[in-house]
Protein backbone atom coordinates (compact mmCIF):
# COMPACT_ATOMS: atom_id res chain seq x y z
CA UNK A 1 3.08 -3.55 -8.32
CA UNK A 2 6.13 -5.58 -7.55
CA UNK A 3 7.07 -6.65 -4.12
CA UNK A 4 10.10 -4.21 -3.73
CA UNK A 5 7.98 -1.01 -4.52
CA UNK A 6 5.46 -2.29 -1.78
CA UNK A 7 8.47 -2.93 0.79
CA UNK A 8 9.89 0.31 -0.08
CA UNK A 9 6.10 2.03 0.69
CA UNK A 10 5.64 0.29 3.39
CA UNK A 11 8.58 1.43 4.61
CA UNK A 12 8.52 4.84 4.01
CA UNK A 13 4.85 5.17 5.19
CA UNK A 14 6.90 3.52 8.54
CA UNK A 15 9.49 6.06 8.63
CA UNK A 16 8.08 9.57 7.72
CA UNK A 17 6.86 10.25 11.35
CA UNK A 18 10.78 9.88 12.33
CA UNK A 19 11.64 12.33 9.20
CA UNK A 20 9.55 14.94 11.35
CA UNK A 21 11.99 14.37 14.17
CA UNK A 22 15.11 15.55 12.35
CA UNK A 23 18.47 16.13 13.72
CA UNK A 24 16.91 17.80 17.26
CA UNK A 25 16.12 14.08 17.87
CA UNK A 26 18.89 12.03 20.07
CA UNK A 27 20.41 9.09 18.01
CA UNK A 28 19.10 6.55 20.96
CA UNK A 29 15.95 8.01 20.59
CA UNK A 30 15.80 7.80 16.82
CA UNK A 31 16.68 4.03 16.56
CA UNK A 32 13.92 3.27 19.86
CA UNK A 33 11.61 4.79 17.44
CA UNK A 34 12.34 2.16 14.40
CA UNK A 35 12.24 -0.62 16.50
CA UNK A 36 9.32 -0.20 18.42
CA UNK A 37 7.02 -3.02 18.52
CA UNK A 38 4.31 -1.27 16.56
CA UNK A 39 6.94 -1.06 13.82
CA UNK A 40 8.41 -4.49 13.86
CA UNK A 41 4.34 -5.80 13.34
CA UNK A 42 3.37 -3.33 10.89
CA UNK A 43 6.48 -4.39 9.09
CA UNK A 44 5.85 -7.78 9.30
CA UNK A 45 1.84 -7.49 8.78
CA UNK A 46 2.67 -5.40 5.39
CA UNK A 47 5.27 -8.27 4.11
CA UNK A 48 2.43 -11.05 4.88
CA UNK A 49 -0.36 -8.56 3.27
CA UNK A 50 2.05 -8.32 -0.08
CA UNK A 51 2.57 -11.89 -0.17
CA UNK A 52 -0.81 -12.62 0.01
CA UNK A 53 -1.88 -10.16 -2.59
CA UNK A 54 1.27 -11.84 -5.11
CA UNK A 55 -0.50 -14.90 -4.81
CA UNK A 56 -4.01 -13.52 -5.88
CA UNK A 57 -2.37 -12.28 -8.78
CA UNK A 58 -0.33 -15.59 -9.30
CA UNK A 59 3.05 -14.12 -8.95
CA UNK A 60 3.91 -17.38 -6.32
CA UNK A 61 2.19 -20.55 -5.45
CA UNK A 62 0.62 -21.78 -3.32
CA UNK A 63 3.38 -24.15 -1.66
CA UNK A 64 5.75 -20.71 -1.21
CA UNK A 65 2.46 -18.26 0.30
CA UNK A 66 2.07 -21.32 3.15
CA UNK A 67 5.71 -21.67 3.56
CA UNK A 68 5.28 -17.54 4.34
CA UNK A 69 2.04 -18.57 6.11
CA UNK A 70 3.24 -20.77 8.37
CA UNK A 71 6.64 -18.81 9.42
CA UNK A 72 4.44 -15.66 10.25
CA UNK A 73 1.84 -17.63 12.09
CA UNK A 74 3.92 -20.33 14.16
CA UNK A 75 6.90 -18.52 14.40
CA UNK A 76 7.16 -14.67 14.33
CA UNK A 77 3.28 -13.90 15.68
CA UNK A 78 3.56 -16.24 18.67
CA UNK A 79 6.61 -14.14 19.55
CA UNK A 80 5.33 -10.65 19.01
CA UNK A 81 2.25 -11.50 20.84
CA UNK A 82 4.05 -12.55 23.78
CA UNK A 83 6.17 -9.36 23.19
CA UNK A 84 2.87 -6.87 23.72
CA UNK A 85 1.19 -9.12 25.91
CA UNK A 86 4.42 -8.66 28.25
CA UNK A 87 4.10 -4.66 27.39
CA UNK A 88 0.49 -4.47 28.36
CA UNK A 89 0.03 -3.69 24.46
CA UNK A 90 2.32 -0.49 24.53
CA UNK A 91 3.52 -0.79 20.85
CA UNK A 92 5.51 1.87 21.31
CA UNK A 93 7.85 -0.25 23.87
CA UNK A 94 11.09 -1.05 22.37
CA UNK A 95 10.89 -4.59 20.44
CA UNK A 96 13.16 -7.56 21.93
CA UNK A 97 16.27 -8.51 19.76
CA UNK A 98 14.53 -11.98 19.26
CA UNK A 99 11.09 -10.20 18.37
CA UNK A 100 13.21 -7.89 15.71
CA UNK A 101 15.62 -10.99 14.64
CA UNK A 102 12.48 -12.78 13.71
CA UNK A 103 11.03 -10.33 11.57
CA UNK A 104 14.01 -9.80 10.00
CA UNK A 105 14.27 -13.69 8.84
CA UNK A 106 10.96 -13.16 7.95
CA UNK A 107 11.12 -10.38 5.54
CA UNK A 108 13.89 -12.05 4.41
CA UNK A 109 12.23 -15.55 3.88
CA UNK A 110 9.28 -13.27 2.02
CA UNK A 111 11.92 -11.98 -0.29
CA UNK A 112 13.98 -15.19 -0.83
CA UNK A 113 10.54 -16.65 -2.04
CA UNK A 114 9.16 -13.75 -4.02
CA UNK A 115 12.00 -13.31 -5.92
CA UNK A 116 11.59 -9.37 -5.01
């Protein structure tokens, strides 16, 4: 399965709880709920899990699954643990700007090396 149809699973699997919301739902209420810290990790968790499985199956090397590696485990998990640890683990708290930015290069460094 290519890396886009994972993404896309991953994120839908993310969002159907908000799709039971609907419109009743404030807007301020809707976007806490995407960017909650339980949904910035799973996101991230799901791109490192899919990276890890494209190397198995020798869709990257080596050199680009540690350059993944290494950004999710000395840059963006560091953060986000900090992040819950300062929540007392409520991963339903509202994830910082910096904790969201960094996922966001991450996906995006996950995609640049996939080719996905």
């Amino acid at each position: 399965m290519k890396f886009s149809k994972l993404v896309l699973l991953a994120g839908l699997a993310l969002a159907t709880p908000l799709a039971y919301q609907g419109c009743a739902t404030a807007p301020d209420q809707r976007v806490q709920a995407v960017q909650t810290l339980g949904t910035v990790g799973a996101s991230a968790k799901a791109a490192m899990d899919t990276a890890t499985q494209l190397l198995k199956v020798n869709q990257i090397t080596v050199a680009q699954w540690q350059s993944i590696a290494n950004f999710y485990d000395t840059k963006f998990q560091p953060s986000y643990n900090l992040a819950v640890a300062a929540v007392q683990a409520n991963l339903s708290s509202i994830a910082s700007p910096d904790v969201i930015n960094l996922s966001a290069q991450f996906l995006a460094l996950v995609a640049q090396l996939t080719g996905k």
